[in-house]
Protein backbone atom coordinates (compact mmCIF):
# COMPACT_ATOMS: atom_id res chain seq x y z
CA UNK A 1 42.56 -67.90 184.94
CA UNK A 2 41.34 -64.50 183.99
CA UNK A 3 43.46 -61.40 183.35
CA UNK A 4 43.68 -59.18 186.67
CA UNK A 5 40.88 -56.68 187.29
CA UNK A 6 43.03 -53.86 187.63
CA UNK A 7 44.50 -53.47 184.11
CA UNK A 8 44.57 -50.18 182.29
CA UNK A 9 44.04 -49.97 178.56
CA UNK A 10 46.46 -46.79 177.62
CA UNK A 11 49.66 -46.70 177.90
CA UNK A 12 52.13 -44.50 176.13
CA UNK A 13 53.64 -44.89 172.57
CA UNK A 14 57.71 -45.34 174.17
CA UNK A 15 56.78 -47.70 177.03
CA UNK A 16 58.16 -51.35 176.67
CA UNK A 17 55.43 -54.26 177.31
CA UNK A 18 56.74 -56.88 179.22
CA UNK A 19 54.75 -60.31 178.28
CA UNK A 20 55.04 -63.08 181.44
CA UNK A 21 54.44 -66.47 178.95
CA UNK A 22 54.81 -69.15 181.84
CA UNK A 23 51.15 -68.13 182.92
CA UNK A 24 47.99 -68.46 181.72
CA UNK A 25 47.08 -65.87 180.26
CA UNK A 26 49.73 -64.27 180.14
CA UNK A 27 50.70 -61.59 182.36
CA UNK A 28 51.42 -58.41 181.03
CA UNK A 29 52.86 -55.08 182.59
CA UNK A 30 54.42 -51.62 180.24
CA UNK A 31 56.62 -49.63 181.87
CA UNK A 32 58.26 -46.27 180.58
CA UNK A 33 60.67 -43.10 182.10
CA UNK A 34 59.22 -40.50 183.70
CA UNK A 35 60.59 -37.90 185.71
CA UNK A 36 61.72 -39.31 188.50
CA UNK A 37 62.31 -43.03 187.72
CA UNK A 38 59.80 -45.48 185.77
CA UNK A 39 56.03 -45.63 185.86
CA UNK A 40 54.42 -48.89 184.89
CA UNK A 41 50.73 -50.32 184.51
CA UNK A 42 49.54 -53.49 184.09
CA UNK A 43 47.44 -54.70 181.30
CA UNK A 44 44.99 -57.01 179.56
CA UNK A 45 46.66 -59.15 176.42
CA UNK A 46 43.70 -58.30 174.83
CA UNK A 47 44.59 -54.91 174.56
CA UNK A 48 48.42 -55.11 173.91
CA UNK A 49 47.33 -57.48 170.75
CA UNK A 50 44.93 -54.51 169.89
CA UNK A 51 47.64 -51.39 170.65
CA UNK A 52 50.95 -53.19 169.34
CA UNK A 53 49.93 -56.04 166.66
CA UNK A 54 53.47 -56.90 165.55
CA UNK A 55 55.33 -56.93 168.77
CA UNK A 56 56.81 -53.36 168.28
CA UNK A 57 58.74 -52.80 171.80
CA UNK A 58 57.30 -55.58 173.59
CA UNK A 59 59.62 -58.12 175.14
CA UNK A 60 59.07 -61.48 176.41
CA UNK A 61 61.33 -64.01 178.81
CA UNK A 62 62.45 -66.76 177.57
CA UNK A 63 62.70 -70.00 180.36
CA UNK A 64 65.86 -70.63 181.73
CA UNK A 65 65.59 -74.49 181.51
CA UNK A 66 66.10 -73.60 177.51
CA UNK A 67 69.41 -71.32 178.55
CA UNK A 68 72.60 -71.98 179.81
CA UNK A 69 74.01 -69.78 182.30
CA UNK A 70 77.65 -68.98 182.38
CA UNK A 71 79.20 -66.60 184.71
CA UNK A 72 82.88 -66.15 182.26
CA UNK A 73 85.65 -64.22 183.71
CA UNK A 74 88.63 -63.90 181.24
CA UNK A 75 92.71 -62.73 182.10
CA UNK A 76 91.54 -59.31 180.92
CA UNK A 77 90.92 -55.87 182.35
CA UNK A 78 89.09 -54.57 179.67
CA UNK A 79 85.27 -55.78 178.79
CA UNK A 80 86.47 -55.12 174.95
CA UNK A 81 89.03 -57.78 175.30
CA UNK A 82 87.14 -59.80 177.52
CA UNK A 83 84.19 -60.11 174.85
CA UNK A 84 87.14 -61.53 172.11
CA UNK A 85 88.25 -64.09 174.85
CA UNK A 86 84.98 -65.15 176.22
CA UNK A 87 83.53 -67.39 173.43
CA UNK A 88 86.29 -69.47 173.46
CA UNK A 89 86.21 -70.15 177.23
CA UNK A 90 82.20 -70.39 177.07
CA UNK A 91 82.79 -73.37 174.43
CA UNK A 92 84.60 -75.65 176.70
CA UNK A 93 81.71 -75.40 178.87
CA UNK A 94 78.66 -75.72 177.04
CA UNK A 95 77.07 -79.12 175.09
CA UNK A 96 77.56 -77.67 172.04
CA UNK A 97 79.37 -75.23 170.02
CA UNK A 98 79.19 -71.51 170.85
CA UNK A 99 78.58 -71.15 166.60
CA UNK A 100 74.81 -72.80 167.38
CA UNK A 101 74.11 -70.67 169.87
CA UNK A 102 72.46 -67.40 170.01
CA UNK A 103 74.72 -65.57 173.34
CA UNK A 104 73.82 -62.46 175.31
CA UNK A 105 77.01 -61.03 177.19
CA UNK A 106 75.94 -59.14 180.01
CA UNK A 107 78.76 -57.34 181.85
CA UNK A 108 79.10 -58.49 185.41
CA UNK A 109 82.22 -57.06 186.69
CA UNK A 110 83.09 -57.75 190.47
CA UNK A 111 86.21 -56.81 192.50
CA UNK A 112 88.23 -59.77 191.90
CA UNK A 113 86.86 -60.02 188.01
CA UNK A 114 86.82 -56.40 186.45
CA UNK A 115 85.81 -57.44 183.07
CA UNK A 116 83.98 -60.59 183.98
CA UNK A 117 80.89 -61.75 181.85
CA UNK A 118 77.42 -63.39 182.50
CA UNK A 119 76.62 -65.18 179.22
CA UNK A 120 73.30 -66.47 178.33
CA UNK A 121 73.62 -69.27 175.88
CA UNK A 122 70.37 -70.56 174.06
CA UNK A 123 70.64 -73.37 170.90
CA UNK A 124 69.14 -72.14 167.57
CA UNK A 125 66.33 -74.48 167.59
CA UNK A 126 65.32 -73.83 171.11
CA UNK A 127 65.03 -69.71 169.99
CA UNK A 128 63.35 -70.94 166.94
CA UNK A 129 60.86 -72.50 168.43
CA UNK A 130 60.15 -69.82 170.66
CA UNK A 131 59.87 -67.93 168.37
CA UNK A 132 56.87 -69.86 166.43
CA UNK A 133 53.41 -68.65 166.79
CA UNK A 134 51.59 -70.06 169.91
CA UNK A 135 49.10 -69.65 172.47
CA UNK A 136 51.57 -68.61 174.64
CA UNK A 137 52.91 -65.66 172.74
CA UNK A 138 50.34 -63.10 172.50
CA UNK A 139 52.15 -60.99 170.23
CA UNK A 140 55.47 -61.22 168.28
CA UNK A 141 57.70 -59.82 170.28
CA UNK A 142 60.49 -57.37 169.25
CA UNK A 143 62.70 -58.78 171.74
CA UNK A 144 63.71 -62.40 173.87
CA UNK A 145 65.35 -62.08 176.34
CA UNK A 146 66.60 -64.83 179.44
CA UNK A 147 64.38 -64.22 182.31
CA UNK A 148 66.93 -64.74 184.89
CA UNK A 149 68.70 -61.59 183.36
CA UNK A 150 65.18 -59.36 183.48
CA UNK A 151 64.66 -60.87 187.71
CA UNK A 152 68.08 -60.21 188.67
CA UNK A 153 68.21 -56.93 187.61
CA UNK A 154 64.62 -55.55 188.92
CA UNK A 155 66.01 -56.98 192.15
CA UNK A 156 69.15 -54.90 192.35
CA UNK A 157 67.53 -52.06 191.46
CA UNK A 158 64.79 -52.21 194.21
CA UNK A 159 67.23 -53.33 196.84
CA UNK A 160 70.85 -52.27 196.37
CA UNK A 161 72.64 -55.11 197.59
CA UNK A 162 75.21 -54.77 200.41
CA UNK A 163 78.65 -55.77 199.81
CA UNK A 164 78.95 -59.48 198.58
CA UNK A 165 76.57 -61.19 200.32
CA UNK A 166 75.10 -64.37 199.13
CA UNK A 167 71.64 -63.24 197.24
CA UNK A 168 69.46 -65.85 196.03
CA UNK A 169 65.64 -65.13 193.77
CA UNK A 170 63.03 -67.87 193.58
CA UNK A 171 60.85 -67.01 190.32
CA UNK A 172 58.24 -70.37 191.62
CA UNK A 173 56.26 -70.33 188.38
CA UNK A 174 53.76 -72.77 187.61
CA UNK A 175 55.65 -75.21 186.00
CA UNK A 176 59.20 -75.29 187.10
CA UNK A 177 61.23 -73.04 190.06
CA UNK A 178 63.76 -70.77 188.76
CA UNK A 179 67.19 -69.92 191.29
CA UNK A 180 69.30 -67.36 190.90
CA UNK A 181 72.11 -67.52 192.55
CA UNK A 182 74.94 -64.67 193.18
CA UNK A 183 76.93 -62.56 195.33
CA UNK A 184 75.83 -59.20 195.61
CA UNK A 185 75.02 -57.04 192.24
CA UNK A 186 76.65 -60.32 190.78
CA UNK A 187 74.73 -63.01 189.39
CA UNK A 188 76.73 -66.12 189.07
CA UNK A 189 74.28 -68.77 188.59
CA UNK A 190 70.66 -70.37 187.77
CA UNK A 191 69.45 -73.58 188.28
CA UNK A 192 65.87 -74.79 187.42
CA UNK A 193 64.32 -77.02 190.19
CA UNK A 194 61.17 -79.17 190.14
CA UNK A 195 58.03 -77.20 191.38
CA UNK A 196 57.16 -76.98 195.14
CA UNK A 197 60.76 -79.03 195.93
CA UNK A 198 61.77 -76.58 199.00
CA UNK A 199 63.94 -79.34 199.99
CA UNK A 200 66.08 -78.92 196.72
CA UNK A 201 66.38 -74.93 197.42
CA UNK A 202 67.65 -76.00 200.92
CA UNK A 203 70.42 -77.78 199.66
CA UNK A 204 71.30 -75.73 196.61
CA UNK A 205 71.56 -72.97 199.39
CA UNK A 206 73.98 -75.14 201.57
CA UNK A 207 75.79 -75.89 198.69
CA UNK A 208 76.43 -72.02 198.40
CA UNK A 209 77.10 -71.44 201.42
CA UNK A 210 80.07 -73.69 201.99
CA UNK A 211 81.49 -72.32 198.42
CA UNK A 212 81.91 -68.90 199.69
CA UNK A 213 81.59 -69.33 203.51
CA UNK A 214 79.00 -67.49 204.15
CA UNK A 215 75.84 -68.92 206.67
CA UNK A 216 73.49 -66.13 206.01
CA UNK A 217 71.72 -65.18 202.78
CA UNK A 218 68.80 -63.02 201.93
CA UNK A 219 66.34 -65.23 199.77
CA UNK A 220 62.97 -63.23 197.32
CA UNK A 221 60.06 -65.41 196.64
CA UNK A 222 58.39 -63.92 192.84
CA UNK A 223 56.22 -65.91 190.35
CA UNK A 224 52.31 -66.81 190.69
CA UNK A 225 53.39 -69.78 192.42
CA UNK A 226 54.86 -67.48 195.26
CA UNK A 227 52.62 -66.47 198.41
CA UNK A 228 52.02 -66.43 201.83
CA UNK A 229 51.78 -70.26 201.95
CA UNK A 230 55.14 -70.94 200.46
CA UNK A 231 56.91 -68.04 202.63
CA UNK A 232 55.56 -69.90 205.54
CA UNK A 233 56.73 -72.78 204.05
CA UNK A 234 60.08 -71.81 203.31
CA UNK A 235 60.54 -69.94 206.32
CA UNK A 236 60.07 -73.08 208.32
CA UNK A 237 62.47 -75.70 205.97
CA UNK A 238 65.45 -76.21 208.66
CA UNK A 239 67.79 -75.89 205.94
CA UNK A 240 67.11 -72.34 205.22
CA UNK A 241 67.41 -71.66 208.83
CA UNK A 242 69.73 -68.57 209.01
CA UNK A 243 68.48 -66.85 206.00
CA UNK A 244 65.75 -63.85 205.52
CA UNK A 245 63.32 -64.75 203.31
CA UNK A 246 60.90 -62.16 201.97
CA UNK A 247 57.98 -62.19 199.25
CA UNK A 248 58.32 -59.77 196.55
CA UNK A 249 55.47 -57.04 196.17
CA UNK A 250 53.24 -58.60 193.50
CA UNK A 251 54.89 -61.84 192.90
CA UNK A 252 52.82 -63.32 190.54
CA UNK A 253 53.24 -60.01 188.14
CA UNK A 254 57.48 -59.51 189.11
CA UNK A 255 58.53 -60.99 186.07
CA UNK A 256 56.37 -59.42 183.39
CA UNK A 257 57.38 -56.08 185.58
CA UNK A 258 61.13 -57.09 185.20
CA UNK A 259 60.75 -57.60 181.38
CA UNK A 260 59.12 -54.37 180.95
CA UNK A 261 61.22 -52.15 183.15
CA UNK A 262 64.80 -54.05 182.42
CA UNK A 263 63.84 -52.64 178.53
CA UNK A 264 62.39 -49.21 179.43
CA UNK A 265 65.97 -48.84 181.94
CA UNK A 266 68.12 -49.15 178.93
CA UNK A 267 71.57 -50.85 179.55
CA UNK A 268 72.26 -54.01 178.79
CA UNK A 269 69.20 -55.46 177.22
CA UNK A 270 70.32 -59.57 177.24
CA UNK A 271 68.20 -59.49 174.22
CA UNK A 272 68.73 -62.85 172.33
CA UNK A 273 66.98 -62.18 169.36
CA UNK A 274 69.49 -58.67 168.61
CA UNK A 275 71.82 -61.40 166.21
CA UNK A 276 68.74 -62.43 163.84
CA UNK A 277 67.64 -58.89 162.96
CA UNK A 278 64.35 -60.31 161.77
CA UNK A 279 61.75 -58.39 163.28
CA UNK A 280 59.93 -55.96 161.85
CA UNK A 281 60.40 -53.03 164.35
CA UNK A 282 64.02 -54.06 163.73
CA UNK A 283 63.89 -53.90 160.11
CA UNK A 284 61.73 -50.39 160.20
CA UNK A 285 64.09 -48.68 162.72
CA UNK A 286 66.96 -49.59 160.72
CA UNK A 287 64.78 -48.33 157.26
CA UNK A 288 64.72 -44.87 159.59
CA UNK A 289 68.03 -44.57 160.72
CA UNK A 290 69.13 -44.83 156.87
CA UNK A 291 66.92 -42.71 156.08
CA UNK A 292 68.09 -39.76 158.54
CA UNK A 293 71.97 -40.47 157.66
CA UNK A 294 70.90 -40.20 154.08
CA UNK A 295 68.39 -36.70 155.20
CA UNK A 296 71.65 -35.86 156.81
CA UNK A 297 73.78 -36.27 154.28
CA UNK A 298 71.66 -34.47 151.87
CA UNK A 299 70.92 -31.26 154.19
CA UNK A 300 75.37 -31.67 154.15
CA UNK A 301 75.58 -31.50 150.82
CA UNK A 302 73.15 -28.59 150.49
CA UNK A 303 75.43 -26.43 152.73
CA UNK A 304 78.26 -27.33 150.77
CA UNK A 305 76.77 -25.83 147.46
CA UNK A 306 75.85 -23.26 149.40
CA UNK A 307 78.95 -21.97 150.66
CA UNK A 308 80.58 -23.08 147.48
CA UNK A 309 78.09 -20.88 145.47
CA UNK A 310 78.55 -17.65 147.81
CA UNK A 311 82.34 -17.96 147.53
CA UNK A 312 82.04 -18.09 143.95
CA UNK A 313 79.58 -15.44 144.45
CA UNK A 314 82.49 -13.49 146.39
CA UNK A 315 84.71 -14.03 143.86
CA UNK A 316 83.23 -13.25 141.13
CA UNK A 317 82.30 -9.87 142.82
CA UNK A 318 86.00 -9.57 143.59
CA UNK A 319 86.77 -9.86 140.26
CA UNK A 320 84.63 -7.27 138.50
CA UNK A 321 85.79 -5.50 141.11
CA UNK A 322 89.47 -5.72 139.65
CA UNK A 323 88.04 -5.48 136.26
CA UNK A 324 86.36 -2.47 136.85
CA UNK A 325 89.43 -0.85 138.30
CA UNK A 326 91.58 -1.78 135.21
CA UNK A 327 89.52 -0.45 133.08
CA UNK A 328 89.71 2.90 134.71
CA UNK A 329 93.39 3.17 134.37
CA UNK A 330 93.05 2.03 131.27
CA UNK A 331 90.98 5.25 130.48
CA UNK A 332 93.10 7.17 132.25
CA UNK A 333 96.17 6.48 130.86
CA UNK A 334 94.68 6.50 127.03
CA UNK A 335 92.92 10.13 127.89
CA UNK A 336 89.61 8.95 126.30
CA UNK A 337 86.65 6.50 127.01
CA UNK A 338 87.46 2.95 125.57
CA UNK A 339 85.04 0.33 123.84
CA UNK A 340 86.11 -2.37 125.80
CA UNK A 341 86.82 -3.71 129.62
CA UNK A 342 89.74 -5.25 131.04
CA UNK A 343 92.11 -6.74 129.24
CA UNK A 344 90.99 -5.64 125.71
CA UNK A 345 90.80 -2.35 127.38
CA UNK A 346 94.56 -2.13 128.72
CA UNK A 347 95.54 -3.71 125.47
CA UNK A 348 93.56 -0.63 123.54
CA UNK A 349 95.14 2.24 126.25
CA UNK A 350 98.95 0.23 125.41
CA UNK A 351 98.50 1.02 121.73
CA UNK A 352 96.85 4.76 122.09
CA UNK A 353 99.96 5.12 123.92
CA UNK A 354 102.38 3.87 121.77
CA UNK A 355 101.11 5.76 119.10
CA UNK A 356 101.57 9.49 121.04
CA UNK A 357 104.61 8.49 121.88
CA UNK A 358 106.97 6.57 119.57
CA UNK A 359 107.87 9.80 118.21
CA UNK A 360 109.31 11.03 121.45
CA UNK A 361 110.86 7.96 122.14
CA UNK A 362 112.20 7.40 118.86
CA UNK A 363 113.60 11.11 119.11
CA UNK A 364 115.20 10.81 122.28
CA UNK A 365 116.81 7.54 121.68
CA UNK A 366 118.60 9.46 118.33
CA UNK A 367 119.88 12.26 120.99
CA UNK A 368 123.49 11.48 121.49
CA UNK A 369 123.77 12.60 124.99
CA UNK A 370 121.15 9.96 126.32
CA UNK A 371 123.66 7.35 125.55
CA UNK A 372 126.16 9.51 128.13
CA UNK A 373 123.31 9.37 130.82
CA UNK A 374 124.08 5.83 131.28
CA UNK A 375 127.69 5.74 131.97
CA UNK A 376 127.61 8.63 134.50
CA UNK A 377 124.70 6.58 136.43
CA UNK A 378 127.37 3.44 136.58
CA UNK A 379 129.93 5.95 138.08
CA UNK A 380 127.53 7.13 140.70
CA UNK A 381 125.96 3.89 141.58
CA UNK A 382 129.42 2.42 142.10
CA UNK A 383 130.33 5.93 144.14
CA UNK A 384 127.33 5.58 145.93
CA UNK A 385 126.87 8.90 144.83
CA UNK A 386 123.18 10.19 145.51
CA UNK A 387 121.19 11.31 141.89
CA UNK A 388 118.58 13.85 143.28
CA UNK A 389 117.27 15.21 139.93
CA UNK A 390 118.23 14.54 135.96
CA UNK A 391 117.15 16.43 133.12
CA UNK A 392 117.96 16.02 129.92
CA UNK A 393 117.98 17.92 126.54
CA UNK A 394 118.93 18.37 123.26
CA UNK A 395 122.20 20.16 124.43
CA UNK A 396 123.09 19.16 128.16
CA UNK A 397 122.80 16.69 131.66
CA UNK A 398 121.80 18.79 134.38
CA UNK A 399 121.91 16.85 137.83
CA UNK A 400 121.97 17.20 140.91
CA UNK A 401 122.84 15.27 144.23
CA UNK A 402 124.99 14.29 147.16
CA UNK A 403 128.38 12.23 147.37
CA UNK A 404 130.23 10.89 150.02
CA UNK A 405 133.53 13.30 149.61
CA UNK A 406 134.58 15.25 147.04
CA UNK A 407 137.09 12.86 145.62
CA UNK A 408 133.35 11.35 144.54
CA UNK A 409 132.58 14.26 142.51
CA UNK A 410 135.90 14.33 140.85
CA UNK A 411 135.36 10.51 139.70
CA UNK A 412 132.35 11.62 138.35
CA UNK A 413 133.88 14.74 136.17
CA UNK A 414 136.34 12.53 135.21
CA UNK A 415 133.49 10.29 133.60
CA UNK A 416 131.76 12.59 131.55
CA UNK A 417 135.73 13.42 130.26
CA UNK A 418 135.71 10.11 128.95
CA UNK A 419 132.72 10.80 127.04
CA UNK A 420 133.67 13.99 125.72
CA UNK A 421 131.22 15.81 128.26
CA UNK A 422 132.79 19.47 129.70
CA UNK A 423 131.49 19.19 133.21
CA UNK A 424 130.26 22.52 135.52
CA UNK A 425 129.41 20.72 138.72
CA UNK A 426 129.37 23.30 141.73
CA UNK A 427 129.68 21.78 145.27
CA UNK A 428 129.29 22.69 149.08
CA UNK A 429 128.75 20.21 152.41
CA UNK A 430 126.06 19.93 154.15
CA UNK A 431 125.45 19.03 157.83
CA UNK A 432 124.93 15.52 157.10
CA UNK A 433 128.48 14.98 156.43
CA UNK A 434 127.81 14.83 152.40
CA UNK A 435 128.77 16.87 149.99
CA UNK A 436 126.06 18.29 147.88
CA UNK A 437 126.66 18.99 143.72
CA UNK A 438 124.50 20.41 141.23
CA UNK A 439 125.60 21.46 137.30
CA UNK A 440 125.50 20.46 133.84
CA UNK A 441 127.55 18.12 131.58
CA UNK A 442 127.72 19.63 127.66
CA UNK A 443 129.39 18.35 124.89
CA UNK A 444 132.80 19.68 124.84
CA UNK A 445 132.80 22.90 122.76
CA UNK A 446 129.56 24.01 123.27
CA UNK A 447 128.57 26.84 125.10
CA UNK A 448 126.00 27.43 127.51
């Protein structure tokens, strides 16, 4: 059997090749987003082994007499609880343990079952072999996934189904039949029947029918095995009297299309391969993504020296800022230009002034009267008399302020008494409710 006549030979780089393996040749479709929805082409297997080699986004449907189909709906409302309950519920049902399986958990939720799970279940050695080189696979592809999963999905997204009704998909390939079974969005369950047995489907759909009361049901005929012939046929079995049958548009390329455009959709992929992380395009995306976190990291890093080097930039501006400022009131206060900057230069102003003037100091501290200075502040501080001006000399206080009363001012004459001080304090009040002094304190028996 030759590959159809109307296949194209480019398609882009970020479309996903779906590869049909149950005919010969295969049948092969890519399918990618455009505005709008998808676009997909068909093509030759000659050319997908000469555009993607290794299998890079290329996807291929694994049979589901090698899967088990389990629709699992744990006590749980949400699907990240449901995922920790449902292996252990899948194990009681399946031949072997879940541990030598490879699972993909597609979330099926339904009215009655919020979180509720469609697990495909495939044995090690049945995805092993698969996965050996064959003249089925044409190229080794990036992903596996159940082709029940790829069918019923293309389905519900080319006809919307309405409310719960019972939906079944025939995928009649050229081997084996493939029947999906479910209610609405919801697929529930697949059986594979012997090829050309219409008489099986019948009763499979009876069997359906009395589980969930329902006499209708809306039946798809897909694979290269499905055509005019067999809708006649199938219209015309007594058993499916009651149902609408219909052939999908291009049957015999519906799965290859599924494949491709259940990948390109995004979602849940039902890949069965994603837990080996052996492929190549796996390995290389992975080798990128580290890459960009590291890139990332790096270009973070740079910004951080960055803005660590301008604020020590800043700061070290700010501080030969201060620096400079010191300095000038370090020359300021010594009267001259000094050798030095900062510190050493405040240091160098501290002793010019010291030397001008100790001598003052030392002679003013020798003055007996500057002794007296200090017990007629006390007085007034504890008066909460009001020193306005003090000036002192070799031979009297003068001072002048305000005081509460006049009773004040007397304290305060009667303090410089006590230190042998003759006091001439004149006073008047003022507006303000004070009484303002001015005068001189001399040693007693000195003249003015």
């Amino acid at each position: 059997m030759s590959a159809p006549a109307n296949t194209k030979t480019y398609f882009p780089r970020r479309a996903w090749v779906g590869i049909d393996t149950t005919q010969t040749p295969p049948r092969v479709v890519a399918a990618w987003r455009v505005p709008g929805g998808l676009r997909r082409v068909e093509v030759a297997p000659a050319v997908l082994r000469e555009r993607r080699p290794d299998g890079t986004r290329c996807v291929a449907g694994l049979p589901m007499s090698r899967v088990f189909c389990e629709y699992v709906a744990p006590p749980a409302r949400a699907c990240r609880q449901a995922r920790r309950l449902a292996p252990g519920m899948l194990d009681l049902r399946l031949p072997l343990p879940v541990e030598r399986c490879a699972i993909a958990w597609i979330p099926s939720p339904s009215p009655d079952a919020p979180a509720a799970l469609l697990a495909f279940a495939v044995p090690h050695e049945a995805l092993g072999q698969a996965l050996q080189p064959g003249p089925a696979r044409t190229v080794d592809t990036e992903r596996i996934v159940p082709v029940a999963h790829a069918l019923w999905r293309r389905w519900a997204r080319l006809e919307p189904p309405d409310g719960a009704a019972l939906r079944l998909l025939l995928h009649a390939g050229s081997d084996a039949w493939t029947l999906l079974i479910g209610r609405g969005a919801v697929l529930q369950s697949s059986l594979t029947l012997p090829g050309g047995d219409l008489a099986a489907l019948a009763r499979n759909l009876e069997v359906f029918r009395q589980r969930w009361s329902d006499r209708g049901g809306h039946l798809l005929l897909c694979g290269p095995g499905a055509d005019e012939s067999l809708l006649r046929q199938a219209r015309n079995t007594p058993l499916l009297t009651g149902a609408t049958i219909e052939l999908a548009p291009e049957p015999a390329a519906y799965l290859a299309t599924a494949l491709a455009e259940t990948a390109a959709d995004g979602g849940a992929t039902g890949d069965l391969r994603e837990g080996f992380r052996d492929h190549p395009a796996w390995l290389r995306r992975q080798r990128r993504a580290a890459l960009v976190q590291t890139a990332i990291l790096l270009s973070a890093s740079v910004l951080l020296v960055a803005a660590h080097l301008a604020l020590l930039h800043r700061a070290s501006r700010g501080v030969a800022a201060a620096d400079a400022a010191l300095t000038r009131q370090a020359v300021r206060l010594a009267g001259r230009t000094l050798p030095a900057r900062g510190a050493a230069a405040v240091e160098l102003a501290r002793n010019e002034l010291d030397t001008r003037l100790n001598p003052v100091v030392e002679a003013f501290a020798d003055d007996p009267l500057v002794g007296k200075v200090d017990a007629l502040l006390r007085v007034a501080a504890l008066r909460t008399i009001r020193i306005a001006s003090l000036a002192v000399d070799d031979r009297r206080i003068e001072l002048a302020g305000s005081a509460a009363s006049e009773a004040d001012i007397a304290v305060l004459r009667e303090a410089g008494r006590r230190e042998h001080l003759a006091a001439a304090l004149e006073s008047e009040s003022t507006t303000d409710g004070r009484v303002h002094f001015e005068g001189t304190f001399m040693h007693e028996g000195v003249r003015p």
